[in-house]
Protein backbone atom coordinates (compact mmCIF):
# COMPACT_ATOMS: atom_id res chain seq x y z
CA UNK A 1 0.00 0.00 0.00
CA UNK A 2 2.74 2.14 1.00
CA UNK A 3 4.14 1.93 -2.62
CA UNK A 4 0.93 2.22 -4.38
CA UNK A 5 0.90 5.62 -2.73
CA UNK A 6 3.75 6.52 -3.37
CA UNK A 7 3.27 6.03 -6.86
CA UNK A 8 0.21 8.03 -7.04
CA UNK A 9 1.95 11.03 -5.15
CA UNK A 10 4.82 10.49 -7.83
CA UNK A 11 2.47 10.77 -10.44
CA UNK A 12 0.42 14.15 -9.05
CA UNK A 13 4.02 15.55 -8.40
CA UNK A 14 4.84 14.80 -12.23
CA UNK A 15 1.01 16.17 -13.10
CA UNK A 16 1.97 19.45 -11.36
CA UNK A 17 5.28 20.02 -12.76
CA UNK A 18 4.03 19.28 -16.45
CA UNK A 19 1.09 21.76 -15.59
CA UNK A 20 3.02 24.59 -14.32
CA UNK A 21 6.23 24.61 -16.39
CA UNK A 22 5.00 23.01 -19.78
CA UNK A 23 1.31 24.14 -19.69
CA UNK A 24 1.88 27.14 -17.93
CA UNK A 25 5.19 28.12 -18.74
CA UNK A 26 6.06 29.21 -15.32
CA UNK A 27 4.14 32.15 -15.30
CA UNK A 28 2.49 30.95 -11.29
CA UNK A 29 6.53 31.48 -10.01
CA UNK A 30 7.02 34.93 -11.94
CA UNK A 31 8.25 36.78 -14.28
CA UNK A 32 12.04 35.33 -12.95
CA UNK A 33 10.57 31.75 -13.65
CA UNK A 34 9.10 32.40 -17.51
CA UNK A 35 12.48 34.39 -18.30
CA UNK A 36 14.41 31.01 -16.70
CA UNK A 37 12.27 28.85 -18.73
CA UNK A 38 13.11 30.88 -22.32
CA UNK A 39 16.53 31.38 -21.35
CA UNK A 40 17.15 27.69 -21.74
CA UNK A 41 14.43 26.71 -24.12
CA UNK A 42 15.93 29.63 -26.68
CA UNK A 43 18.01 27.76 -28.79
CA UNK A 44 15.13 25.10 -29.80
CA UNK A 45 11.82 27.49 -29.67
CA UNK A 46 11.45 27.67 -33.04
CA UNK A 47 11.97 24.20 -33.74
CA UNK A 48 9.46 23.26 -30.99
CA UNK A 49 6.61 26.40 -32.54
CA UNK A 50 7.75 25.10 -36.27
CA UNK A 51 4.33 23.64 -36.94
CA UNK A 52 2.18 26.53 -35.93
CA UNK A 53 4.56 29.73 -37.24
CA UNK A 54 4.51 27.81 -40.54
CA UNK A 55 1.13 28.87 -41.23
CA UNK A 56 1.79 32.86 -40.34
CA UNK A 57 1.89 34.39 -43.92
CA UNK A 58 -0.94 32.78 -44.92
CA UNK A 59 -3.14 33.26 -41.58
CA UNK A 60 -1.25 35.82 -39.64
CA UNK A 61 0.82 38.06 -42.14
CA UNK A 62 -2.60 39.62 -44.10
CA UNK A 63 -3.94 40.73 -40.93
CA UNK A 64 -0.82 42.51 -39.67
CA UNK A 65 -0.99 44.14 -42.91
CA UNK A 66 -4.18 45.74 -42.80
CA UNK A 67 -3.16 47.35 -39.33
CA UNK A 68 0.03 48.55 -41.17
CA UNK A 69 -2.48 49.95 -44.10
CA UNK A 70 -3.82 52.39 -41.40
CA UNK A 71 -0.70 53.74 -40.28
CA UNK A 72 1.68 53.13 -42.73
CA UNK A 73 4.09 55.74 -41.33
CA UNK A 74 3.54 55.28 -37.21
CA UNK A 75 6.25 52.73 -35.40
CA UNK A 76 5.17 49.08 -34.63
CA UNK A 77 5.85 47.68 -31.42
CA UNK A 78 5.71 43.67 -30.92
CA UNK A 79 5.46 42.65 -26.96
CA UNK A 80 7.00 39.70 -26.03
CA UNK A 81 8.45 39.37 -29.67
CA UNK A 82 10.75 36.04 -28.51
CA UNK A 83 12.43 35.31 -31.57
CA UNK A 84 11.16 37.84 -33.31
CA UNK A 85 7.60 36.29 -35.14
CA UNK A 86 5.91 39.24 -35.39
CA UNK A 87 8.82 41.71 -36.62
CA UNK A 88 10.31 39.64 -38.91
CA UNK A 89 7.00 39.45 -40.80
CA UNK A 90 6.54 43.05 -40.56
CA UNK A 91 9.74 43.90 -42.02
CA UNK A 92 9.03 42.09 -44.93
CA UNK A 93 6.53 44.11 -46.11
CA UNK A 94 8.91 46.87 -48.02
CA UNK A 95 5.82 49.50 -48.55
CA UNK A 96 5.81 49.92 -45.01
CA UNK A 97 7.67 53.18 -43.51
CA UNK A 98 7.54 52.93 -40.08
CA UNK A 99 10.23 51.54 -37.21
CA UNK A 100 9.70 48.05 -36.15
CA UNK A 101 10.55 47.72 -32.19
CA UNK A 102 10.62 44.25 -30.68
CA UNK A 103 10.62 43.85 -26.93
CA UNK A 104 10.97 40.45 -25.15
CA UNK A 105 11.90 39.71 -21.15
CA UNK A 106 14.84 36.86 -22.06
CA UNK A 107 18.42 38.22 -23.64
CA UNK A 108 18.39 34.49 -25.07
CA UNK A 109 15.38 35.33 -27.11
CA UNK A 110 16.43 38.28 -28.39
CA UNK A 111 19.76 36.97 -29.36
CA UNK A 112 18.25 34.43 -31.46
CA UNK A 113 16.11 36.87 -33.04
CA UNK A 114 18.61 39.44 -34.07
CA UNK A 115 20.42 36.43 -35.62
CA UNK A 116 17.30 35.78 -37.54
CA UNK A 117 17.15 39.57 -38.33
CA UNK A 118 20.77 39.02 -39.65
CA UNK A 119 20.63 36.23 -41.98
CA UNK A 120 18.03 37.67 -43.50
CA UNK A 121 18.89 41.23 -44.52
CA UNK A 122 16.56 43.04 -42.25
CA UNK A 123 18.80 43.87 -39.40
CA UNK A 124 18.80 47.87 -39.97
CA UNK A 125 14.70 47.55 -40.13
CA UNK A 126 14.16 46.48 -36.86
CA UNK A 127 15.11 47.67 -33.23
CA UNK A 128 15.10 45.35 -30.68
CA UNK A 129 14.79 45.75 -27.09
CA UNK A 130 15.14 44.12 -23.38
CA UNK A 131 12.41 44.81 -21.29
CA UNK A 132 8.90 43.46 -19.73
CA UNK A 133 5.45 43.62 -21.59
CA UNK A 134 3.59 45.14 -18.20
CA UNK A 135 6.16 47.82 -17.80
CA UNK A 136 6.37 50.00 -20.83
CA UNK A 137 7.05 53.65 -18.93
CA UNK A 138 10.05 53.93 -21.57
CA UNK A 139 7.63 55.25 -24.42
CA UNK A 140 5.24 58.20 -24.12
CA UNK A 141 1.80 58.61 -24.89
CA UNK A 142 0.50 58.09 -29.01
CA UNK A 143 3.73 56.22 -30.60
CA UNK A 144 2.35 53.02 -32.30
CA UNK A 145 0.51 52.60 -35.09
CA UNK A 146 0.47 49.13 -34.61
CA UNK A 147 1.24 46.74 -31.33
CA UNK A 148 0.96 43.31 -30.96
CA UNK A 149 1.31 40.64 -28.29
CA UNK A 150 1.26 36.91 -29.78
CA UNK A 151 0.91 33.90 -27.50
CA UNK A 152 2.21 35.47 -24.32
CA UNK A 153 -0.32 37.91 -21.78
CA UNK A 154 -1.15 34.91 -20.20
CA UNK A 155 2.18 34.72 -19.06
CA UNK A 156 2.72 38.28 -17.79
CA UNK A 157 2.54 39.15 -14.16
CA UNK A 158 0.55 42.47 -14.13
CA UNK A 159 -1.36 41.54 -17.76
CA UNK A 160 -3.87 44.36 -16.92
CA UNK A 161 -1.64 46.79 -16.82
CA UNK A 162 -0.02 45.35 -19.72
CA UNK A 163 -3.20 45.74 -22.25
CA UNK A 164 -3.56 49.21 -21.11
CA UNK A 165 0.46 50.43 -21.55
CA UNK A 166 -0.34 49.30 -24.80
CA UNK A 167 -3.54 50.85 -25.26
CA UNK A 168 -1.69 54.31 -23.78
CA UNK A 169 0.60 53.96 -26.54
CA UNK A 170 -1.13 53.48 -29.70
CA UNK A 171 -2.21 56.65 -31.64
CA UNK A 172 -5.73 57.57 -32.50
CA UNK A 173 -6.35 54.80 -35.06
CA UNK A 174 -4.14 52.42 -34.27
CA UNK A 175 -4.36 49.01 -33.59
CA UNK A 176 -3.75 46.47 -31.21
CA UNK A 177 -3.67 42.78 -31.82
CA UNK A 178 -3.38 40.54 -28.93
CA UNK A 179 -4.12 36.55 -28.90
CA UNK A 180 -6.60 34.95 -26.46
CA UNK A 181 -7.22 31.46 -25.41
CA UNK A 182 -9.97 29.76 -26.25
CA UNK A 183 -12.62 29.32 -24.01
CA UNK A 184 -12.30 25.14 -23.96
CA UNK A 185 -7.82 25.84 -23.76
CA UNK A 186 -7.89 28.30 -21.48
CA UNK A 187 -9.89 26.17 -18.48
CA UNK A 188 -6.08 24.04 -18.96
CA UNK A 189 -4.39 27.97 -16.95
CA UNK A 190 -6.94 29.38 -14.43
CA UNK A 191 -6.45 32.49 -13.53
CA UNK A 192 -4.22 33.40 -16.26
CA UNK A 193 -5.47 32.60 -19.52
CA UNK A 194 -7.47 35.56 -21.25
CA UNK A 195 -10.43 34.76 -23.62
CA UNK A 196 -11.73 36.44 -26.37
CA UNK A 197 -14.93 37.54 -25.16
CA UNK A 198 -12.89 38.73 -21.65
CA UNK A 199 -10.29 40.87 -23.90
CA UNK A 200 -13.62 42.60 -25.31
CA UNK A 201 -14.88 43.71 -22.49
CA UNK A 202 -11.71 44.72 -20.73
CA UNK A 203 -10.49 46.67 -24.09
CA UNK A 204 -13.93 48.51 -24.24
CA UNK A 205 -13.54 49.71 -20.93
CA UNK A 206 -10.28 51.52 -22.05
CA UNK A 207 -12.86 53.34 -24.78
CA UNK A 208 -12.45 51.03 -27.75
CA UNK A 209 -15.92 50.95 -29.90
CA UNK A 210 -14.07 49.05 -33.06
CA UNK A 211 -13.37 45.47 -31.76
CA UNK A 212 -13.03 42.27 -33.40
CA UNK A 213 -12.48 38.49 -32.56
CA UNK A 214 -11.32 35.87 -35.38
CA UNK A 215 -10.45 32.01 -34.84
CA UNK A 216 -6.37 31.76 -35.01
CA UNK A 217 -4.62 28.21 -34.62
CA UNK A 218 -8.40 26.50 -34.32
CA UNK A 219 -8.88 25.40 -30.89
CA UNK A 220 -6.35 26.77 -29.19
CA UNK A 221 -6.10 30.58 -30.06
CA UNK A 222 -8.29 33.50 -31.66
CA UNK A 223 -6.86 36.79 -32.27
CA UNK A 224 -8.90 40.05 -30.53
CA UNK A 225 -8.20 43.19 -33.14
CA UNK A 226 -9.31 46.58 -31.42
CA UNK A 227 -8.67 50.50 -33.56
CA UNK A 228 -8.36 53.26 -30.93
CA UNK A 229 -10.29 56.12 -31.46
């Protein structure tokens, strides 16, 4: 009996650890935990998010455009850019005009992303930065035309305060684009996980009136688009 026990405590230890650092990326320790996690994990991220970032110009690239299309001269700032998804893309499209900032918590990250950057002849078109997505004091009021945050508020401490530094910064008729969990993932991080019809509501109280929600990654993702006024 002891044994059997101590199996079963063995396995619920093993449940927990999978949950929190796999599942939830660390994100219950802290910010110190998350930027642990990516520190290590840096070298093989995009081998491990291959599957689902092979998809992005078809499903991900058309919509960043047509935020670009509506401030095709104002910066773009990507939160929590890791290896650099979201810039990289933007940089690509040669019409547009304005800076391309990337800012990410892990120095791993954003060494692998200015490699990236590098090998592909778009290291002048893209600034890249150290620094956390809920703390964003460094920029004043009405810089971005565009700002993003891909697959990562539900791993920010203050994510509140996040969402509205990033509201704070976006000029009148800009756009944010932040991914939510679906309702069915998210019950898998309680607590921490945003949904789609939560972003709406919490975005709406910051004064947004032009708000969409799309399915992105089916199942796991959809993408909440809101235009500042």
């Amino acid at each position: 009996m002891i044994v059997v026990w101590w199996l079963v405590g063995l396995l619920a230890l093993a449940l927990f650890v999978y949950w929190t650092i796999i599942i939830g990326e660390g994100s219950y320790f802290g910010p110190w935990m998350v930027r642990w996690i990516y520190s290590r994990g840096a070298r093989v991220y995009d081998g491990v998010r291959q599957r689902v970032t092979a998809t992005d110009a078809a499903e991900l690239a058309g919509t960043l455009r047509a935020a670009l299309l509506r401030q095709p001269l104002a910066p773009a700032l990507d939160v929590a850019t890791g290896t650099g998804r979201v810039p990289l893309l933007l940089a690509r499209e040669e019409w547009y005009g304005g800076a391309i900032v990337g800012l990410d918590l892990t120095p791993a990250m954003l060494v692998i992303a200015r490699e990236k950057a590098a090998a592909r002849q778009l290291g002048q078109r893209i600034e890249w930065q150290l620094g956390s997505g809920d703390d964003l004091r460094r920029w004043p009021d009405a810089t971005f035309g565009l700002i993003t945050c891909l697959e990562a508020l539900e791993y920010f401490g203050r994510p509140r305060r996040a969402v509205r530094e990033m509201w704070r910064l976006l000029v009148p008729g800009g756009t944010l684009i932040i991914s939510t969990w679906t309702p069915r993932h998210a019950r898998k991080l309680p607590g921490k996980a945003w949904t789609a019809a939560g972003m709406t509501t919490f975005v709406q109280a910051l004064g947004c009136i032009q708000i969409e929600s799309r399915p992105w990654q089916p199942g796991e993702y959809d993408l909440v688009i809101a235009i500042k006024p």
